[in-house]
Protein backbone atom coordinates (compact mmCIF):
# COMPACT_ATOMS: atom_id res chain seq x y z
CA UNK A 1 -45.51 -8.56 11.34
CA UNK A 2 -48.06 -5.79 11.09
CA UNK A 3 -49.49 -5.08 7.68
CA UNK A 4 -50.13 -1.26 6.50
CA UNK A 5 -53.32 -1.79 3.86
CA UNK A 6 -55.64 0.79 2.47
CA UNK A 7 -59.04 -0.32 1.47
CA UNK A 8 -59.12 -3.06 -0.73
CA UNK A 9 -61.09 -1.20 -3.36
CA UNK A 10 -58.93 1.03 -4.14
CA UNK A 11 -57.81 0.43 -8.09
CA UNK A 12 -54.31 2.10 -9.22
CA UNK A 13 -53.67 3.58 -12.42
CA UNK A 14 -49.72 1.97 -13.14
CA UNK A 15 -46.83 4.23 -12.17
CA UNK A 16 -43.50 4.17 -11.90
CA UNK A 17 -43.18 1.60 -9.47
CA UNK A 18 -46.45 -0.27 -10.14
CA UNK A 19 -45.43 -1.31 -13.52
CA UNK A 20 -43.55 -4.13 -12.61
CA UNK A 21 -44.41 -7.48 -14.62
CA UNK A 22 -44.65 -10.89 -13.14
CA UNK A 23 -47.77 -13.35 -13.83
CA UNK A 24 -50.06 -11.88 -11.75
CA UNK A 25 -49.79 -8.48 -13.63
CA UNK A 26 -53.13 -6.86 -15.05
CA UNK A 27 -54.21 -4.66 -18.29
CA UNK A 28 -52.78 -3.74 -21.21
CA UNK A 29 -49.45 -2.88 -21.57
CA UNK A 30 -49.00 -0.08 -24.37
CA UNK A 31 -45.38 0.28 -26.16
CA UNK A 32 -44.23 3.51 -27.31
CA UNK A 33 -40.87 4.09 -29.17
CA UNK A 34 -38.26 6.15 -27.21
CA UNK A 35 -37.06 8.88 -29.25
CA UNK A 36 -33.44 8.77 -27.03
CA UNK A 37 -33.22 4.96 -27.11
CA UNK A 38 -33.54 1.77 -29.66
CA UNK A 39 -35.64 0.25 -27.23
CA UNK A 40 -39.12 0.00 -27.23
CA UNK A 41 -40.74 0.45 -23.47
CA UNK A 42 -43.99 1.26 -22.54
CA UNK A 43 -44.77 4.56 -21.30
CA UNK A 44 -46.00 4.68 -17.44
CA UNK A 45 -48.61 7.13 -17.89
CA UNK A 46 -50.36 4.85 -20.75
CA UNK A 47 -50.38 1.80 -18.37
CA UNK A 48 -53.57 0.83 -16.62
CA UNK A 49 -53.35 -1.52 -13.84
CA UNK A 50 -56.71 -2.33 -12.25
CA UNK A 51 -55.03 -4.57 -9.38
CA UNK A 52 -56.25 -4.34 -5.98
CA UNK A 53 -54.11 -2.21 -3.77
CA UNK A 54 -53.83 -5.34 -0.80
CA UNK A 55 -52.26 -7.64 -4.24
CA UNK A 56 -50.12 -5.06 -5.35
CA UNK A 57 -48.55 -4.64 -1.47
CA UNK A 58 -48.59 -7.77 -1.24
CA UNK A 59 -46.07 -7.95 -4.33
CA UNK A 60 -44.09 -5.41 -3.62
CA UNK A 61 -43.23 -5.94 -0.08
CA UNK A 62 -42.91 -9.65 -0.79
CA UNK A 63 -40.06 -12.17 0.53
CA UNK A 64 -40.10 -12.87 -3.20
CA UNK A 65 -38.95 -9.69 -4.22
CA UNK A 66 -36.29 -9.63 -0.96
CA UNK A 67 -35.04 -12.69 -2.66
CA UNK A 68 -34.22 -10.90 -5.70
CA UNK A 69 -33.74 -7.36 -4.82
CA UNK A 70 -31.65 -8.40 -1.97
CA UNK A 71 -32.16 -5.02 -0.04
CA UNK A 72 -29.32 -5.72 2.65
CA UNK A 73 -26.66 -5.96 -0.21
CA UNK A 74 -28.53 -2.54 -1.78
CA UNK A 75 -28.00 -0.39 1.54
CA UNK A 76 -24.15 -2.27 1.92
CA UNK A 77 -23.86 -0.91 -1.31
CA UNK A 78 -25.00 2.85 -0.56
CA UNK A 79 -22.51 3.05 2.01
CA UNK A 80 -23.01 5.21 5.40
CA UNK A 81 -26.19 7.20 4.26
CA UNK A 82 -26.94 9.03 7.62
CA UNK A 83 -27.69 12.40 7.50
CA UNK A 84 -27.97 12.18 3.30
CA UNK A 85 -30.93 13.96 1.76
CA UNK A 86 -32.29 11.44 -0.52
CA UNK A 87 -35.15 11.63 -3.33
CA UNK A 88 -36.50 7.39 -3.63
CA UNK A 89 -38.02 8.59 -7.30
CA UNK A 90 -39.98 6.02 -7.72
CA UNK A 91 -40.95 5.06 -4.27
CA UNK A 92 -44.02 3.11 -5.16
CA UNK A 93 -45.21 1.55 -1.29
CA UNK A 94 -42.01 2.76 0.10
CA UNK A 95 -39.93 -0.25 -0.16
CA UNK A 96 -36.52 1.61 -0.37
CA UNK A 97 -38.11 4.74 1.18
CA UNK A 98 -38.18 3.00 5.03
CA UNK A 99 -35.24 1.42 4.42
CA UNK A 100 -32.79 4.62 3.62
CA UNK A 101 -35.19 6.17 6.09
CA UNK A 102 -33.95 3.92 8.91
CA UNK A 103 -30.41 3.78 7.66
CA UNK A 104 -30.37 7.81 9.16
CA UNK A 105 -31.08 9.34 5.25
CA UNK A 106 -33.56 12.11 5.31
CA UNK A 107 -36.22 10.57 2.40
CA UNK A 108 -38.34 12.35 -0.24
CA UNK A 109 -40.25 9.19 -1.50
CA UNK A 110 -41.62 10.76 -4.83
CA UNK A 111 -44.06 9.01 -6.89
CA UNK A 112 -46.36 9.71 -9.86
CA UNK A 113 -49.67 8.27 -8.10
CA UNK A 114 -51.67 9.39 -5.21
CA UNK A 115 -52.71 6.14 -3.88
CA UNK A 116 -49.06 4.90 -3.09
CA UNK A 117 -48.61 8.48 -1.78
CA UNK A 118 -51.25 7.66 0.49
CA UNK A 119 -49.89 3.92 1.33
CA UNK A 120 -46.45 5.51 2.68
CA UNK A 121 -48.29 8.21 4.70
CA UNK A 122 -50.48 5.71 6.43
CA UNK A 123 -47.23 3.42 7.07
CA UNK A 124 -45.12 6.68 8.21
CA UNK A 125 -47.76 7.52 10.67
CA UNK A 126 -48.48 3.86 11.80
CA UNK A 127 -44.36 3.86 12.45
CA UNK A 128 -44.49 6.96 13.99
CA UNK A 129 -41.69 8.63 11.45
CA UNK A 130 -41.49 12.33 11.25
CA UNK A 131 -41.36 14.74 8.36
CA UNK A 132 -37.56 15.13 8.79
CA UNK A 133 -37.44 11.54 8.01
CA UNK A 134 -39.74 10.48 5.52
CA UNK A 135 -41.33 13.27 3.22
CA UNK A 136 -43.94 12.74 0.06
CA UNK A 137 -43.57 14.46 -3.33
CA UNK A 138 -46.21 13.84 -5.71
CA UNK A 139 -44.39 14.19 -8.91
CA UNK A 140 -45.59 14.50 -12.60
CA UNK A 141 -44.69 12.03 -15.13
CA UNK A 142 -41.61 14.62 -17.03
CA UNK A 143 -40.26 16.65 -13.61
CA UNK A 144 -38.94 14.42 -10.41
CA UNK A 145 -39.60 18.61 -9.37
CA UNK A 146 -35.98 18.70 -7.57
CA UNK A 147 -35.02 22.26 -6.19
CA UNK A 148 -31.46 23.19 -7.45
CA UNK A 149 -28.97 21.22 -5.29
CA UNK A 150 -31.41 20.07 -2.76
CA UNK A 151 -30.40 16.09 -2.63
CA UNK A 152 -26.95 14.43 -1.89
CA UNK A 153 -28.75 10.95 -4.04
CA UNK A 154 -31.23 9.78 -6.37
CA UNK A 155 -32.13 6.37 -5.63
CA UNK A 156 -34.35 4.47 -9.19
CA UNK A 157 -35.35 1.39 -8.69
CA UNK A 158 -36.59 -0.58 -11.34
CA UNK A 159 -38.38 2.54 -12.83
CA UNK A 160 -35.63 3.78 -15.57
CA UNK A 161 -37.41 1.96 -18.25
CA UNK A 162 -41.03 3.86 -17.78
CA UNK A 163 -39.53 7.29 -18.14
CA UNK A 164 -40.37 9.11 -21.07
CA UNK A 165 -38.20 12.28 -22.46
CA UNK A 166 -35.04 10.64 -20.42
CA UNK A 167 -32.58 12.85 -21.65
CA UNK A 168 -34.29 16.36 -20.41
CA UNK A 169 -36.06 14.22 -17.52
CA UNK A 170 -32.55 13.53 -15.88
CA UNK A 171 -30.90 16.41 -16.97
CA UNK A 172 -33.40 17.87 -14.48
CA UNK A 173 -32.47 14.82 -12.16
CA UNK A 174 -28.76 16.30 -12.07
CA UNK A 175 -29.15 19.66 -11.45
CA UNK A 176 -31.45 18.45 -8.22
CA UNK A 177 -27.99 16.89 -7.37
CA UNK A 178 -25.92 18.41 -4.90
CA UNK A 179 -21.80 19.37 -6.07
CA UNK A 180 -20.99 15.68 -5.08
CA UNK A 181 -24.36 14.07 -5.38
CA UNK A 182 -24.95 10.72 -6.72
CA UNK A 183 -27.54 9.16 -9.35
CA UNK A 184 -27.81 5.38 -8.15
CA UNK A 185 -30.25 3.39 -10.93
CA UNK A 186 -30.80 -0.55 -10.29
CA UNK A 187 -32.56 -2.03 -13.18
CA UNK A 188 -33.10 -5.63 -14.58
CA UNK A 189 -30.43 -6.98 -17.32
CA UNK A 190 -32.02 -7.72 -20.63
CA UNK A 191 -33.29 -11.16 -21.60
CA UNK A 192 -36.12 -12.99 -20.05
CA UNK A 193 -36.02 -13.22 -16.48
CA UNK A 194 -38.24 -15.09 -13.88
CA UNK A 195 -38.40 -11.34 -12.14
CA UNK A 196 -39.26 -8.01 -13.48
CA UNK A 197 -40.82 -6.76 -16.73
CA UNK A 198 -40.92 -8.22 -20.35
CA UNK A 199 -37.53 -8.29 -22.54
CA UNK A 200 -38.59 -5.92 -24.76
CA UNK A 201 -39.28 -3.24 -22.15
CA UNK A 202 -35.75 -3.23 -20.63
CA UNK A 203 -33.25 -0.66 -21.57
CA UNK A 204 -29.73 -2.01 -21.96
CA UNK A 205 -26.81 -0.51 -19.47
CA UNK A 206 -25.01 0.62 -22.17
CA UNK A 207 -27.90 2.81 -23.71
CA UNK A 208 -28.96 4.00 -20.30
CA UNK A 209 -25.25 5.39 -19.56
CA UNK A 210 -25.92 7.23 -23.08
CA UNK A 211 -28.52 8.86 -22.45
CA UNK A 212 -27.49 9.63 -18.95
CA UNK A 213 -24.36 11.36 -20.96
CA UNK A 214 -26.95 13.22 -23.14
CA UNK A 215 -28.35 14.49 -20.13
CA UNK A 216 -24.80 15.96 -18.44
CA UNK A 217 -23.29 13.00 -16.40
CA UNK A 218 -19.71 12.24 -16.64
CA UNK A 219 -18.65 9.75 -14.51
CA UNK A 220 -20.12 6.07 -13.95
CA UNK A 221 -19.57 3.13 -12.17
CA UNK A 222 -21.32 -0.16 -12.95
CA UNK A 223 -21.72 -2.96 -10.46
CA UNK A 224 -22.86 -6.39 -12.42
CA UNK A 225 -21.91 -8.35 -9.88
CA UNK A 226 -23.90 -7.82 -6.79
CA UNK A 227 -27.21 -8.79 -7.57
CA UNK A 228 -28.21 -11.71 -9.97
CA UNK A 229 -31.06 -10.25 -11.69
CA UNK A 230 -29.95 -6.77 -11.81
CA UNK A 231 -27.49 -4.31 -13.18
CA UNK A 232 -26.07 -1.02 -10.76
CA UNK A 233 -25.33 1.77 -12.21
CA UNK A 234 -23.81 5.11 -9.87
CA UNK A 235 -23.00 8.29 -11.57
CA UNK A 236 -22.71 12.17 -10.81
């Protein structure tokens, strides 16, 4: 299989996506209270990872993390997605992003940091993938910078838990949503895990659909069942 690596030197400040924490994580991990939430999780923008970008590929596109994420039971789950405009907020190296993307969704893979920004433009143009199907959106850390209406999903993936402001941050989240748009947010179940980040970074379901409330979102659906690891949670 051909691998789609930027230099080697490259060092990546932890973002969204990069935060992830297994034994070969890096740095300091800084906790910050959450006004919104009783949880304590660490805030993305205070997290410095100095892992080399080939490791943190590596990780991320892993037959490890397949074995977890189980990305075949994911897309069964999003139903018939051609033709969807869908934000991957989040994207990190794109591991959802080419997946939607070749599922027939129309994919904004939006991240905070330029180097994974640079990661799925190098694999977009290696695939030869055009514009219409895969476009970037460098995003701050407190806007996901959604015009009114503009996406049919938002697809979070193991990123809920490094937002900050959560409340106003998906507030703004919904009204990128189109009339019948979809949030979809997969995160790990609390407790310690052999995948994902430490216990007391996790935000439980139930405080999650909460805040989501806070934020304007009515109706939810939660899968428990499909993944072992993982909770689902769909809402609009």
């Amino acid at each position: 299989m051909k691998k789609f690596l930027l230099p080697a030197a490259l060092a990546l400040s932890c973002t969204f996506s990069s935060c992830k924490h297994d034994t070969q994580s890096h740095g300091e991990h800084h906790k910050a209270a959450q006004d919104s939430s009783t949880h304590s999780h660490g805030k993305a923008n205070e997290y410095m990872h100095q892992s080399n970008l080939d490791e943190l590929v590596k990780r991320f596109e892993s037959p490890e993390r397949d074995a977890y994420q189980q990305p075949q039971k994911v897309m069964e789950y999003l139903g018939d997605i051609s033709g969807e405009k869908i934000m991957d907020l989040g994207a990190g190296t794109g591991y959802f992003t080419f997946k939607l993307a070749d599922a027939g969704a129309q994919v904004i893979a939006a991240d905070v940091d330029d180097q994974f920004q640079q990661y799925i433009k190098h694999k977009k143009k290696e695939l030869d993938l055009s514009d219409e199907q895969i476009s970037l959106r460098k995003i701050p850390y407190d806007d996901p910078l959604l015009e009114s209406g503009e996406v049919d999903k938002v697809l979070l993936v193991n990123t809920y838990h490094h937002i900050e402001n959560r409340v106003d941050y998906f507030a703004k989240v919904l009204k990128g949503l189109n009339e019948d748009g979809e949030l979809i947010i997969i995160d790990f179940i609390e407790g310690d895990l052999p995948v994902g980040p430490p216990a007391d970074h996790k935000v439980d379901k139930s405080d999650i659909i909460e805040e989501l409330k806070k934020a304007g979102f009515t109706n939810f659906d939660v899968n428990d069942d499909l993944l072992e690891y993982q909770f689902i949670i769909k809402t609009n």
